[in-house]
Protein backbone atom coordinates (compact mmCIF):
# COMPACT_ATOMS: atom_id res chain seq x y z
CA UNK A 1 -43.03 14.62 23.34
CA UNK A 2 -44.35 11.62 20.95
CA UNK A 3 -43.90 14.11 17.95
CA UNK A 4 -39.76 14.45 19.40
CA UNK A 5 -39.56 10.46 19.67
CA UNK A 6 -40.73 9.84 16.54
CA UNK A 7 -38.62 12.82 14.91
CA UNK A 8 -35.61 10.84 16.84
CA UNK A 9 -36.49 7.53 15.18
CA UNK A 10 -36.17 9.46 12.05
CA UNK A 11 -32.98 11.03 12.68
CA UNK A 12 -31.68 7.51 13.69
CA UNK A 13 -32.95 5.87 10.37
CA UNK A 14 -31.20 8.50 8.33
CA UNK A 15 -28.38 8.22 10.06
CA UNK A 16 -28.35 4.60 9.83
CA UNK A 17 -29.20 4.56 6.09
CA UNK A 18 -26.12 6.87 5.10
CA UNK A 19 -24.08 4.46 7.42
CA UNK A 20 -25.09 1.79 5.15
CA UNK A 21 -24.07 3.75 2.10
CA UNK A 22 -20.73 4.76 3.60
CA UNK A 23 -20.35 1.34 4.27
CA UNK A 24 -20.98 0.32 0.69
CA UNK A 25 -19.12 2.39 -0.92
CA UNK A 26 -15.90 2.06 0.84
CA UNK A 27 -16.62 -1.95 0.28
CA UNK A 28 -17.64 -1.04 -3.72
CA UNK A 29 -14.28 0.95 -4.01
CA UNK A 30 -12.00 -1.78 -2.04
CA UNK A 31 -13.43 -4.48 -4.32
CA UNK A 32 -13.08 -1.93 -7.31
CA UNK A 33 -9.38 -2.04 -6.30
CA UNK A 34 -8.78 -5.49 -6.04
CA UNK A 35 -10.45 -6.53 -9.19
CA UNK A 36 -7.57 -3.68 -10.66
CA UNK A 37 -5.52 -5.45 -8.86
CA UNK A 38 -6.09 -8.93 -9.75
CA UNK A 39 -6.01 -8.29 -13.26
CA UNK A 40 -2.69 -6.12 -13.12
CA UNK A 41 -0.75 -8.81 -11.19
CA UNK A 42 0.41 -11.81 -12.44
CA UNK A 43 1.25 -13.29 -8.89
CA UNK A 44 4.53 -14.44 -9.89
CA UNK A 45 5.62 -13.43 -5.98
CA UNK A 46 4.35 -14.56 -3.12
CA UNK A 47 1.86 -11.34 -2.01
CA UNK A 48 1.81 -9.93 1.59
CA UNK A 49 -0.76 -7.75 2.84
CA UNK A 50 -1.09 -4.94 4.76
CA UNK A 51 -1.90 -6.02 8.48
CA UNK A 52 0.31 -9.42 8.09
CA UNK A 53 3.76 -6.90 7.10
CA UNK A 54 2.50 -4.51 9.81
CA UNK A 55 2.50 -7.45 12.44
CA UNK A 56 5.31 -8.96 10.81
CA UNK A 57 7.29 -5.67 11.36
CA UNK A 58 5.97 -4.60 14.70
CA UNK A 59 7.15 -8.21 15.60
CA UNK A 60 10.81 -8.39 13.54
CA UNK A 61 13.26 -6.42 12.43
CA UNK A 62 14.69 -8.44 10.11
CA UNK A 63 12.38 -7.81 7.41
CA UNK A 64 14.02 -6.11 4.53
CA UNK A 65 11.82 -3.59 3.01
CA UNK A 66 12.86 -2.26 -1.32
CA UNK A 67 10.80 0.79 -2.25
CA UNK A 68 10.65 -0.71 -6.05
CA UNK A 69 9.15 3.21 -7.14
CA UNK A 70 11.28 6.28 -8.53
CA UNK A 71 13.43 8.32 -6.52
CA UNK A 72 10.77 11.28 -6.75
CA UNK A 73 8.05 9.09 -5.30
CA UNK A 74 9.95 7.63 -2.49
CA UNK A 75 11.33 11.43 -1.67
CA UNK A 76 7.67 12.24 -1.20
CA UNK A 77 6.77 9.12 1.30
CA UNK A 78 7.72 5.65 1.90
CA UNK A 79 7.49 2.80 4.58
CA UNK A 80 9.64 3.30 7.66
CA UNK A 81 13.07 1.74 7.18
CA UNK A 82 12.41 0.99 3.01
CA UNK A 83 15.58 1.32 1.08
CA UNK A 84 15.23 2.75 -2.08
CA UNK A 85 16.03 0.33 -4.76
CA UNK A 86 14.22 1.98 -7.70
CA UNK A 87 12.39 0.44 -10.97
CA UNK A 88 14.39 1.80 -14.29
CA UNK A 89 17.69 2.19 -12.50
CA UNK A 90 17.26 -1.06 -10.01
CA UNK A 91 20.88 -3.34 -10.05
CA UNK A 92 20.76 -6.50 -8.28
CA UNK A 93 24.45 -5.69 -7.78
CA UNK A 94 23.27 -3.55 -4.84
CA UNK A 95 21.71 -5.60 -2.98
CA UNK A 96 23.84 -6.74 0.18
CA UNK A 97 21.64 -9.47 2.07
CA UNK A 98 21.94 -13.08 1.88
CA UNK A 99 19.74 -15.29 -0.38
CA UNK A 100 17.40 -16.63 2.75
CA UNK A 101 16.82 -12.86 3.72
CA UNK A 102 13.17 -12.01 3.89
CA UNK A 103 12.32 -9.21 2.01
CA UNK A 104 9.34 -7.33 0.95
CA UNK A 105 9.20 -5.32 -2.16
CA UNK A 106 6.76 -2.75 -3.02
CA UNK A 107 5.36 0.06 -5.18
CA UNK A 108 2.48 2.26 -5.75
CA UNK A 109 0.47 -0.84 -6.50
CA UNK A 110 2.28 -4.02 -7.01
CA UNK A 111 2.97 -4.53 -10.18
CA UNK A 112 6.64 -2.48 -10.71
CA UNK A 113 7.47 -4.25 -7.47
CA UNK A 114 6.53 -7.33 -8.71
CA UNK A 115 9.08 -6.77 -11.95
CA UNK A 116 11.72 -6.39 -8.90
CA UNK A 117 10.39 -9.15 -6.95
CA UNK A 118 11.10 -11.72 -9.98
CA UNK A 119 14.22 -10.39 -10.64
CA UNK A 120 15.21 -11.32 -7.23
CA UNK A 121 13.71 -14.49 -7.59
CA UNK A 122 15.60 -15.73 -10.06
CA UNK A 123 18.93 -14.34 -8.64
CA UNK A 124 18.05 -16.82 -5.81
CA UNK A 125 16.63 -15.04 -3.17
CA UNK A 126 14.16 -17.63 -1.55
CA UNK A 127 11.98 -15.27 0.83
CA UNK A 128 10.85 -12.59 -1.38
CA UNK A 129 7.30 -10.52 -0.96
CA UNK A 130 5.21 -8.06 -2.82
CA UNK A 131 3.20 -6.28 -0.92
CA UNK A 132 -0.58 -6.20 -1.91
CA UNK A 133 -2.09 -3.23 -3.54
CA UNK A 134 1.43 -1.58 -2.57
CA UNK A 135 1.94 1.76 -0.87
CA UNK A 136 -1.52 2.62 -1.68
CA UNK A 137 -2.89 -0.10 0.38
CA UNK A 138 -0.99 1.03 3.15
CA UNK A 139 -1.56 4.32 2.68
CA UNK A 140 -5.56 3.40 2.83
CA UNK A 141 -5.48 1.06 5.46
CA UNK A 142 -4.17 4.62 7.80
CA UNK A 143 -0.30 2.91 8.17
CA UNK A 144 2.32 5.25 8.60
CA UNK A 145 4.33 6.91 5.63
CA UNK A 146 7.54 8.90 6.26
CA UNK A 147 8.63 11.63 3.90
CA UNK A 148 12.63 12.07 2.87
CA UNK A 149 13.57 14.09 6.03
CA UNK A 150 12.00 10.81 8.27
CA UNK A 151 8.81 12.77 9.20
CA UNK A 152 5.18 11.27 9.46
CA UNK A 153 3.58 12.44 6.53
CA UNK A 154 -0.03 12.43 4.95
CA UNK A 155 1.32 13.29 1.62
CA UNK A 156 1.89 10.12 -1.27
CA UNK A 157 3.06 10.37 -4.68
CA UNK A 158 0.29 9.28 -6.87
CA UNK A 159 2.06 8.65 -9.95
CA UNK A 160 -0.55 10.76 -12.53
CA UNK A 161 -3.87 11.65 -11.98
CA UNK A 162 -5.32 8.21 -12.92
CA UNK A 163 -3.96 6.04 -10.47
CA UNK A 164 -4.37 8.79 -8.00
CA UNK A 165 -8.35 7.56 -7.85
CA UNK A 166 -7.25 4.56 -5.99
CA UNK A 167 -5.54 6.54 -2.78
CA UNK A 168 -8.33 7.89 -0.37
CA UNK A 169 -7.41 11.06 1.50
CA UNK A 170 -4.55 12.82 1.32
CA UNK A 171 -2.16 15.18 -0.15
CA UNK A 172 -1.99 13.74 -3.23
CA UNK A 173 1.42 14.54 -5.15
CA UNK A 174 2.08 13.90 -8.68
């Protein structure tokens, strides 16, 4: 019996220290990322993250969201309701909403979106928002993509095989 309790104290310390590992890493790669982050983004927008646009949307639907990516990656997945506005072939011409509109802008990480996000800027839109760490934040903090067809979907387009070290699990497309 003592040899059992003590073999259970053991168990629970193992366990305990690969918690702490788990733990670690996950913190080691999220600060990983935001370092990347911080020195990709020149903060020229005002940044939203994840769980402030998921309350803002659960709580409005007047929030206007602009997939800033390619039409292959947005074909793959996308936010719920994100128009696709593209990067290369964007034309402020297309956008219909009025200057006070608020609107969030994103990518696969920020920084095409926040190209976008100036551009509206400085056609006078007053409420713009780039979305922090882009689809690949929400993608990591377990938020819900839809694919082309308006399907849940696990699978994101990575953009090449570099960036894709900065999504955690999934079907990662590229």
């Amino acid at each position: 019996m003592f040899k059992l309790f003590r073999m259970g104290n053991f168990c629970k310390a193992v366990a305990g220290f690969y918690t702490i590992l788990l733990f670690a890493a996950c913190h080691y790669f999220a600060s990983d990322y935001n370092k990347m982050l911080d020195g990709l983004l020149s903060k020229t927008v005002r940044l939203i993250h994840t769980d402030s646009l998921s309350l803002l949307l659960a709580d409005s639907k007047t929030i206007h969201l602009m997939d800033c990516r390619e039409p292959e990656e947005y074909n793959i997945s996308h936010l719920e309701n994100a128009k696709a506005v593209g990067y290369k072939q964007f034309d402020l011409n297309k956008i219909n909403l009025t200057k006070t509109d608020i609107i969030v802008v994103y990518c696969s990480v920020g920084y095409r979106s926040e190209r976008i996000g100036e551009k509206l800027q400085m056609a006078g839109y007053r409420h713009v928002y780039n979305l922090y760490g882009g689809i690949f934040s929400w993608h990591n903090a377990g938020k819900k993509l839809i694919d082309n067809f308006g399907k849940v979907t696990k699978k994101i387009h990575i953009y090449n095989k570099n960036w894709g070290k900065w999504v955690k699990a999934s079907e990662k497309i590229y």
